[in-house]
PDB file of N, CA and C in Angstrom:
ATOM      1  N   UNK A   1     160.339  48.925  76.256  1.00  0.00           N
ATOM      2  CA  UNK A   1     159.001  48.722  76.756  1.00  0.00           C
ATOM      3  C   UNK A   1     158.725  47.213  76.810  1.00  0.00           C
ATOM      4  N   UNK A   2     158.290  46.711  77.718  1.00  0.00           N
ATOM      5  CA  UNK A   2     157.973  45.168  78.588  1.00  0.00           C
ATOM      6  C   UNK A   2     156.498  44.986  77.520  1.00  0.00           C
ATOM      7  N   UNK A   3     156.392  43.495  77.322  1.00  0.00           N
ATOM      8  CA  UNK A   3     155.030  43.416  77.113  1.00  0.00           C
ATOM      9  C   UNK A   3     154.227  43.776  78.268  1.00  0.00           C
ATOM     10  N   UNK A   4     154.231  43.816  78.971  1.00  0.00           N
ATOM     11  CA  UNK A   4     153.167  44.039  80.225  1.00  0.00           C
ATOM     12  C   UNK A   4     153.129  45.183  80.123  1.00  0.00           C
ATOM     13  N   UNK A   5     154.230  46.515  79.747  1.00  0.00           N
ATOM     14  CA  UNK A   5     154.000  47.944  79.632  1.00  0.00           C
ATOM     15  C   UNK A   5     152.538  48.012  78.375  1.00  0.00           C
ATOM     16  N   UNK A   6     153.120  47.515  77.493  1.00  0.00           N
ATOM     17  CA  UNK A   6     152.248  47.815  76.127  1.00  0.00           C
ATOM     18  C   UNK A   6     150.754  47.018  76.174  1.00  0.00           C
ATOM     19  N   UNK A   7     150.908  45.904  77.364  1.00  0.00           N
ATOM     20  CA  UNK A   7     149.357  45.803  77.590  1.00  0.00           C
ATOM     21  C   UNK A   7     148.617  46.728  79.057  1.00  0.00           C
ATOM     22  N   UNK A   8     149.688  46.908  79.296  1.00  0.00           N
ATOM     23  CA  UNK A   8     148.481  48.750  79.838  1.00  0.00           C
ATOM     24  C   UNK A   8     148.538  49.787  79.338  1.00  0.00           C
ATOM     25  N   UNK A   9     149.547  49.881  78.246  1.00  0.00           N
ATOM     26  CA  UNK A   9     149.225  51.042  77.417  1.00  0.00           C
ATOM     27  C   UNK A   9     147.973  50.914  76.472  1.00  0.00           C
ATOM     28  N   UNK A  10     147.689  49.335  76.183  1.00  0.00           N
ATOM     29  CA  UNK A  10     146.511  49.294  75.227  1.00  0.00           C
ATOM     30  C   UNK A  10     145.339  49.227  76.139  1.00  0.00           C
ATOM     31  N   UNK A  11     145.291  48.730  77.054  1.00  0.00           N
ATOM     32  CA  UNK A  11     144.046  48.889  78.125  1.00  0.00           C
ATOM     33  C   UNK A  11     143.729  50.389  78.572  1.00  0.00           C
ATOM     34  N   UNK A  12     144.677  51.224  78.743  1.00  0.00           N
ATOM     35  CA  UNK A  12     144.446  52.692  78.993  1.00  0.00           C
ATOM     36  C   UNK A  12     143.786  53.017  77.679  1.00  0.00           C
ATOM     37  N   UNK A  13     143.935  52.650  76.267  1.00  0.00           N
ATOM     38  CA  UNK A  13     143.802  53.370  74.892  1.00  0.00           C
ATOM     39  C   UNK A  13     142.007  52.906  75.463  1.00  0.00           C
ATOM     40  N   UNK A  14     142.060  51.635  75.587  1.00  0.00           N
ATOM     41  CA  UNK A  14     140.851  50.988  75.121  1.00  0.00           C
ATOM     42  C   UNK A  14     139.457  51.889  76.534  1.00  0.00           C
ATOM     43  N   UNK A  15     140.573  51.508  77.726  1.00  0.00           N
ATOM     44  CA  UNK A  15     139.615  52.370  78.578  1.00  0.00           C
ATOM     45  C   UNK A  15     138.920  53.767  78.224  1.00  0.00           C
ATOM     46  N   UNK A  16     139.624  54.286  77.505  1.00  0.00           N
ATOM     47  CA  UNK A  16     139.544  55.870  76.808  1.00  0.00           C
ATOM     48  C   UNK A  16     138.823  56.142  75.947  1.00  0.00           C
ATOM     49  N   UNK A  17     138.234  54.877  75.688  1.00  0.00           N
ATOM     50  CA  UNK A  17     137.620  55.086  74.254  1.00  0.00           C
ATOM     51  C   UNK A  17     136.332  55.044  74.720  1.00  0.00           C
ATOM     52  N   UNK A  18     135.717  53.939  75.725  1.00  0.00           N
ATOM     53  CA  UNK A  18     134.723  53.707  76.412  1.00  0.00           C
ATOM     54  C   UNK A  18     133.753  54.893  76.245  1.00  0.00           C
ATOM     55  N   UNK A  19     133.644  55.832  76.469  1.00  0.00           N
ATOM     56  CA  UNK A  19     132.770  57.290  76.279  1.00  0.00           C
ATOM     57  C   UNK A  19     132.550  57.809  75.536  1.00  0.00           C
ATOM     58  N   UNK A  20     133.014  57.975  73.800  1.00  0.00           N
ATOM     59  CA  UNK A  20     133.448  57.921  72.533  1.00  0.00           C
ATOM     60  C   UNK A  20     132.223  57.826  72.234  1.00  0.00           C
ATOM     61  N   UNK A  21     131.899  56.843  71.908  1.00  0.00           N
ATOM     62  CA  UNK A  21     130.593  56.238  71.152  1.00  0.00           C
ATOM     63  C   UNK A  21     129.371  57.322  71.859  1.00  0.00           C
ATOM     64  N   UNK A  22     129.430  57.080  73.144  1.00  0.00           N
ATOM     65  CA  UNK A  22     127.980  57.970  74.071  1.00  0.00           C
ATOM     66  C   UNK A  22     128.014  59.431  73.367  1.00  0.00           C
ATOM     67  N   UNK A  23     129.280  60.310  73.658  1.00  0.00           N
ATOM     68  CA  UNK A  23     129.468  61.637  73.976  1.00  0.00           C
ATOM     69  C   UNK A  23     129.241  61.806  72.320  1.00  0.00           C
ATOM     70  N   UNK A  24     129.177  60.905  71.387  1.00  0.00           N
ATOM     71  CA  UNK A  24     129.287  61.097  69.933  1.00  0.00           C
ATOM     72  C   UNK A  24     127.926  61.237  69.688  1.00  0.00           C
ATOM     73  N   UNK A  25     126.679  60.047  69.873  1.00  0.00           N
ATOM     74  CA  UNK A  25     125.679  60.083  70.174  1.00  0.00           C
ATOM     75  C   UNK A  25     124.586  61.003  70.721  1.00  0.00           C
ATOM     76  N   UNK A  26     125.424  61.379  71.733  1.00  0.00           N
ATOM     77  CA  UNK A  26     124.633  62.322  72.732  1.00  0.00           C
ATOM     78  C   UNK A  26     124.712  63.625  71.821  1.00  0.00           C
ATOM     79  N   UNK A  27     125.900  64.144  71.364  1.00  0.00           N
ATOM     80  CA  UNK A  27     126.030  65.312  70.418  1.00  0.00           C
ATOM     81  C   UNK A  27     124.818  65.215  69.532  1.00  0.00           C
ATOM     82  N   UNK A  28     124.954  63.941  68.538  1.00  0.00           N
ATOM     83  CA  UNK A  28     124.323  63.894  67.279  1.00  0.00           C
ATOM     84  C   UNK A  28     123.207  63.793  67.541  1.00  0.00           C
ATOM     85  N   UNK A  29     122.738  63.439  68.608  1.00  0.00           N
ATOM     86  CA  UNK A  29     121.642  63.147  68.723  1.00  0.00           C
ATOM     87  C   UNK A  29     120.522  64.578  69.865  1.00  0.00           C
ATOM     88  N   UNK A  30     121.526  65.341  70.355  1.00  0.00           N
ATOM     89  CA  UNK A  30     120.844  66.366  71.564  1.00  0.00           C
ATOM     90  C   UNK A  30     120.352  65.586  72.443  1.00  0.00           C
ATOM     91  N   UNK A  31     120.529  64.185  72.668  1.00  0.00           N
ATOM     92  CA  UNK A  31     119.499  63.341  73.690  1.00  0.00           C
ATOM     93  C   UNK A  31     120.232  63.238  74.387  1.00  0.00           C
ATOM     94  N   UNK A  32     119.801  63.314  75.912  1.00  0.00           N
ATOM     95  CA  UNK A  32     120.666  62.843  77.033  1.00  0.00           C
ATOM     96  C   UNK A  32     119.387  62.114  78.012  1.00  0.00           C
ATOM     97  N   UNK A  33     118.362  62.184  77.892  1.00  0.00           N
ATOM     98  CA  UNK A  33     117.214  61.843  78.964  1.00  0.00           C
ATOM     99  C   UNK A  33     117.878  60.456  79.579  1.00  0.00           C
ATOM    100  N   UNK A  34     118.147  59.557  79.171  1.00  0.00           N
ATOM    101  CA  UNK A  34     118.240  58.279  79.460  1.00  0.00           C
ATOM    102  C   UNK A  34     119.428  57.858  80.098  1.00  0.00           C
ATOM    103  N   UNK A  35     120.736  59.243  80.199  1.00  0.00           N
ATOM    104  CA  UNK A  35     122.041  58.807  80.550  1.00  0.00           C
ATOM    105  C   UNK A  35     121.399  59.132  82.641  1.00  0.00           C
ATOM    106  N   UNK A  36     122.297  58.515  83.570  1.00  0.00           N
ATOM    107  CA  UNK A  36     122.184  59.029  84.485  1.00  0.00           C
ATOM    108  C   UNK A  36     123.257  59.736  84.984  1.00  0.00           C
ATOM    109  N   UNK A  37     122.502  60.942  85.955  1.00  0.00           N
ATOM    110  CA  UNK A  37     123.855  62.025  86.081  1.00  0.00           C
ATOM    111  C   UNK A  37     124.470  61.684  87.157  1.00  0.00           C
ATOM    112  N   UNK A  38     123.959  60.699  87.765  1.00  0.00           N
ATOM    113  CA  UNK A  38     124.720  59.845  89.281  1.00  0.00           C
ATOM    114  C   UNK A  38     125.575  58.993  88.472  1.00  0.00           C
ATOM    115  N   UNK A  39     125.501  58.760  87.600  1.00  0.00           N
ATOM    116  CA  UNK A  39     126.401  58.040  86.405  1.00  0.00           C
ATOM    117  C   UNK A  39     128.199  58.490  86.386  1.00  0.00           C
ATOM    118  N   UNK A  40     127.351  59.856  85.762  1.00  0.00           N
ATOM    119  CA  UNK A  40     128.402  60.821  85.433  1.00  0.00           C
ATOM    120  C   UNK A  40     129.107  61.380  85.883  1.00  0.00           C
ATOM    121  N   UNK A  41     128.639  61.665  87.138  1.00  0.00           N
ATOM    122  CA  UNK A  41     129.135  62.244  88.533  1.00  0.00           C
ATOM    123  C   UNK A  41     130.283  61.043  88.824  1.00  0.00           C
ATOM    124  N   UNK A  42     129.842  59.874  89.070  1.00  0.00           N
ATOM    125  CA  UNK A  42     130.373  59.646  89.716  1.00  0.00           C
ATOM    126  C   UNK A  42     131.996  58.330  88.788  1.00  0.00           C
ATOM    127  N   UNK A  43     131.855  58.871  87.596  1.00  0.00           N
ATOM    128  CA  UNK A  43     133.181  58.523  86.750  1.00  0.00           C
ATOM    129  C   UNK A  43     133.850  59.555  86.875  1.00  0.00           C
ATOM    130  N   UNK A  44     132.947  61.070  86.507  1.00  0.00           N
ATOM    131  CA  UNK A  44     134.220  62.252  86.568  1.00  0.00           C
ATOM    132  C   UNK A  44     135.135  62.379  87.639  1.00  0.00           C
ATOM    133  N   UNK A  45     134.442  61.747  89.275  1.00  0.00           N
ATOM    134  CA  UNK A  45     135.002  61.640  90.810  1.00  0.00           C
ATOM    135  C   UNK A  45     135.940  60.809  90.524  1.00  0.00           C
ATOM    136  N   UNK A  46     135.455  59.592  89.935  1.00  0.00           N
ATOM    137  CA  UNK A  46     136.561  58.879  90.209  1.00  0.00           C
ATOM    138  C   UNK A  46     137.496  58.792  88.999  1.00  0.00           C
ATOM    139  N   UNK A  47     137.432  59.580  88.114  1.00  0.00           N
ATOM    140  CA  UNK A  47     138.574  59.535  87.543  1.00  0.00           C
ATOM    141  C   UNK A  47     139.685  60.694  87.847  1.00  0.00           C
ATOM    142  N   UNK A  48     138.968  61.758  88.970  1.00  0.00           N
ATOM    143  CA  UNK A  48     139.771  63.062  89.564  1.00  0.00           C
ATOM    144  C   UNK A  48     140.719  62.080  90.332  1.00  0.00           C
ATOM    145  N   UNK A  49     139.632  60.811  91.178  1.00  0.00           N
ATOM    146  CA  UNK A  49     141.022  59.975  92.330  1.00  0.00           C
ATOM    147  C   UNK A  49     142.018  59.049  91.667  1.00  0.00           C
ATOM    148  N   UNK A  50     141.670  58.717  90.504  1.00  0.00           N
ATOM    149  CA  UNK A  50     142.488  58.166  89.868  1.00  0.00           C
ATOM    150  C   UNK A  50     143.962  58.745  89.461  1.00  0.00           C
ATOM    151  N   UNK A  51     143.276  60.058  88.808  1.00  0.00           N
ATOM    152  CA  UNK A  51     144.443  61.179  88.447  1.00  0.00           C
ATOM    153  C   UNK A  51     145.685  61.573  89.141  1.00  0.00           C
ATOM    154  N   UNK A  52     144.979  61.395  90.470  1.00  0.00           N
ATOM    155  CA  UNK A  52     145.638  61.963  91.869  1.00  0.00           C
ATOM    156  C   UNK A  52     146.569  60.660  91.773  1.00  0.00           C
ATOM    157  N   UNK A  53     146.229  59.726  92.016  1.00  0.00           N
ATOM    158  CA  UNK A  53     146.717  58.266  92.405  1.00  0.00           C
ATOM    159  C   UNK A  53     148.253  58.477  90.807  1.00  0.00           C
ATOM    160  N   UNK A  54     147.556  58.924  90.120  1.00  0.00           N
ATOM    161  CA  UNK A  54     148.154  58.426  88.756  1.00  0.00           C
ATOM    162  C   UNK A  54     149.486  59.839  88.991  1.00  0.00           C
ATOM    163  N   UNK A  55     149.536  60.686  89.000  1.00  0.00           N
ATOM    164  CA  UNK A  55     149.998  61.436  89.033  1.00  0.00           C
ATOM    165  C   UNK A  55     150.952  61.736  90.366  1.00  0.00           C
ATOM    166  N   UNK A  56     150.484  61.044  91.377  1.00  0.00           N
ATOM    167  CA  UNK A  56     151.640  60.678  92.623  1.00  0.00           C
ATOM    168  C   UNK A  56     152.596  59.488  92.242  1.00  0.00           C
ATOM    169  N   UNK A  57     152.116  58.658  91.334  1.00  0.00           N
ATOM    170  CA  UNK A  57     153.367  57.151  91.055  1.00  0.00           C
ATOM    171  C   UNK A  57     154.024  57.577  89.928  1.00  0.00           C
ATOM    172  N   UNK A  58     153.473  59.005  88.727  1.00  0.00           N
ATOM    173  CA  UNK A  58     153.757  59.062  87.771  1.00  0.00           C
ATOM    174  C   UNK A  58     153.800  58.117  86.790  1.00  0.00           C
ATOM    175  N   UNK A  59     152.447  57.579  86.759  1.00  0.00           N
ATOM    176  CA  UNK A  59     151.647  56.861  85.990  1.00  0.00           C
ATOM    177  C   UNK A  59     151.586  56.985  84.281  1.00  0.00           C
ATOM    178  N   UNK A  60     151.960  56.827  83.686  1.00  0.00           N
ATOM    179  CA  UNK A  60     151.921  57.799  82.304  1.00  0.00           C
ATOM    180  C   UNK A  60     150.186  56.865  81.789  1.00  0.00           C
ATOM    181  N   UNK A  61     149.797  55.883  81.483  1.00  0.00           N
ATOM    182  CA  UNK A  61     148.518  55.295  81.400  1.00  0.00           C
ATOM    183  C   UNK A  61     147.643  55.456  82.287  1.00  0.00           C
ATOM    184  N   UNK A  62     147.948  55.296  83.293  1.00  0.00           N
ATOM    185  CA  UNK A  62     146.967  56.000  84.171  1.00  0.00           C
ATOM    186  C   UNK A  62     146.635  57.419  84.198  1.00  0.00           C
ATOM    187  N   UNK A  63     147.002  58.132  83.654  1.00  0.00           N
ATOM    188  CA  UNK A  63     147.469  59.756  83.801  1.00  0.00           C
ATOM    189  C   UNK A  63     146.549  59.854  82.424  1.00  0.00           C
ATOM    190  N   UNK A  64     146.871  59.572  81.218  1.00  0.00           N
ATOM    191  CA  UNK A  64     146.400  59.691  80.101  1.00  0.00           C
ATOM    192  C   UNK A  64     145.317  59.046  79.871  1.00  0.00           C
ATOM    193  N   UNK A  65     144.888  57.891  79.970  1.00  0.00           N
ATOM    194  CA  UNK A  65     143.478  57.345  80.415  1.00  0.00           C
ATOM    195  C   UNK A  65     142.991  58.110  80.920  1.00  0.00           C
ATOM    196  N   UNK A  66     142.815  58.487  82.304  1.00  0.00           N
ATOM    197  CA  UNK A  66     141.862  58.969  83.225  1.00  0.00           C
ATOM    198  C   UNK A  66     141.536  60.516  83.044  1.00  0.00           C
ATOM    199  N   UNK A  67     142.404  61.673  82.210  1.00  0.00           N
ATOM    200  CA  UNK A  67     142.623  62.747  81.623  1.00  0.00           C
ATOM    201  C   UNK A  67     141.704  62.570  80.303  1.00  0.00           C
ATOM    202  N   UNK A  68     141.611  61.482  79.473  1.00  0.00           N
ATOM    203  CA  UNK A  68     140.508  61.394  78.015  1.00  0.00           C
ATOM    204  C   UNK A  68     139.106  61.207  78.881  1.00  0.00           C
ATOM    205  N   UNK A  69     139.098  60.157  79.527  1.00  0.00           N
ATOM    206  CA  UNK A  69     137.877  60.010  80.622  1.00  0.00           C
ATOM    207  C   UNK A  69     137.289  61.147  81.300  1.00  0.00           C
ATOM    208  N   UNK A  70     138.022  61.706  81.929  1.00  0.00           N
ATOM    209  CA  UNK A  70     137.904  62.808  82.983  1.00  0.00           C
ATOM    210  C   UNK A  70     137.413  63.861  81.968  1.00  0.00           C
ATOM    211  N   UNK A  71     137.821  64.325  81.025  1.00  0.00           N
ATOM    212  CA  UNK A  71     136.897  65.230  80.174  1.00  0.00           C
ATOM    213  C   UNK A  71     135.882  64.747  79.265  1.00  0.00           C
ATOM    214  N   UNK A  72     135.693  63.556  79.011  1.00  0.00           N
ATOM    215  CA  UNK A  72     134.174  63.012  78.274  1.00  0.00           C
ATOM    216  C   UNK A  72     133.605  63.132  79.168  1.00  0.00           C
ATOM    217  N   UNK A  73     133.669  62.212  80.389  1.00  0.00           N
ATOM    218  CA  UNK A  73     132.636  62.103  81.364  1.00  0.00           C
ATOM    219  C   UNK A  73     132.325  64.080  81.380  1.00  0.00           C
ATOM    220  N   UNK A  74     133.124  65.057  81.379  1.00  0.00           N
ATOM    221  CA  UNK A  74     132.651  66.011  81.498  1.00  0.00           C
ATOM    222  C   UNK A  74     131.816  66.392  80.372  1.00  0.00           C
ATOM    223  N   UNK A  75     132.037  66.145  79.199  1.00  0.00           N
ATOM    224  CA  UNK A  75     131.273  66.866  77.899  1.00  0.00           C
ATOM    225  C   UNK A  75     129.686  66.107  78.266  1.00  0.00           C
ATOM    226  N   UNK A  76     130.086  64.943  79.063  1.00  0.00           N
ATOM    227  CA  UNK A  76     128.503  64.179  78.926  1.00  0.00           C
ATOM    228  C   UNK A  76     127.692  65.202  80.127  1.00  0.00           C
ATOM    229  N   UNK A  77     128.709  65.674  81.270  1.00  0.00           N
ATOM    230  CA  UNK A  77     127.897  66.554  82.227  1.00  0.00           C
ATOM    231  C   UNK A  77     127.060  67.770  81.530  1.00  0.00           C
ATOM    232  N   UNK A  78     127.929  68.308  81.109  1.00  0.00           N
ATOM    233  CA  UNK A  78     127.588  69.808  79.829  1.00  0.00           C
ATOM    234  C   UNK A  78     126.442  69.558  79.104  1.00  0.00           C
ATOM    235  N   UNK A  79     126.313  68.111  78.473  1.00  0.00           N
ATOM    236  CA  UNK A  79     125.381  67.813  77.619  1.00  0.00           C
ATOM    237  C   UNK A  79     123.721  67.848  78.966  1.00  0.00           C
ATOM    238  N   UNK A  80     124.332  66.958  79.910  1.00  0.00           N
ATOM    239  CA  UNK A  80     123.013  66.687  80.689  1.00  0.00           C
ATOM    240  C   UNK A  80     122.754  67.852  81.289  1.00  0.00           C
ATOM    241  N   UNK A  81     123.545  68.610  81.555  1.00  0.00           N
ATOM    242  CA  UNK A  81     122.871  69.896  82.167  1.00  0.00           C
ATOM    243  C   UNK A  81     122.309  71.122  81.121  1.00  0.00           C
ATOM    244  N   UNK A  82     122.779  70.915  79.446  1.00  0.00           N
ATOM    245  CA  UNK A  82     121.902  71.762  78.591  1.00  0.00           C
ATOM    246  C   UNK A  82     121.634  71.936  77.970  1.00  0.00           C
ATOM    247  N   UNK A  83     121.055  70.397  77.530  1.00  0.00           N
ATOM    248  CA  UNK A  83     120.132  69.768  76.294  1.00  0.00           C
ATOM    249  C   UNK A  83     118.958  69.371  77.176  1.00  0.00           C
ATOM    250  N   UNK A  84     118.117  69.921  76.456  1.00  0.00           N
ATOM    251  CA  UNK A  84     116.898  69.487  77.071  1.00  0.00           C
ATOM    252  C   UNK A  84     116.223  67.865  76.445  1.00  0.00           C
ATOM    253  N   UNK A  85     115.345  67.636  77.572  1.00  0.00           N
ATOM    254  CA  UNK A  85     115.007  66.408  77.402  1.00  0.00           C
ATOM    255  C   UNK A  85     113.873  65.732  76.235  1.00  0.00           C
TER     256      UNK A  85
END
């Protein structure tokens, strides 16, 4: 493994984590009023085109990033559609 491999393997870790803190929050807290769902929408989209992208070059960071992403951004949808405000 190249240093340049292991600094997109740590940028994929770090990208992944990005939602962590919210989706942790949002649990503990039942609050979602303040997130936006044009937000949410539109990370879960683009982390589906990412996937695609990632999964045609056989991406392994891209693939695994956008797969931790691609389901927070979903738990945050779940949350905004049924926790009330």
């Amino acid at each position: 493994m190249t240093l340049i491999d292991i600094v997109g393997h740590f940028g994929s870790f770090l990208s992944s984590i990005t939602f962590m803190p919210q989706v942790y929050k949002a649990w503990q807290s039942k609050s979602v009023g303040d997130l936006s769902i044009y937000t949410i929408l539109i990370v879960t989209f683009s982390t589906v085109v990412w996937l695609v992208y990632g999964f045609g070059y056989m991406l392994w960071p891209v693939i695994i990033c956008n797969s931790i992403i691609c389901f927070l951004s979903l738990v945050l949808l779940y949350f905004k559609l049924t926790f009330k405000k």
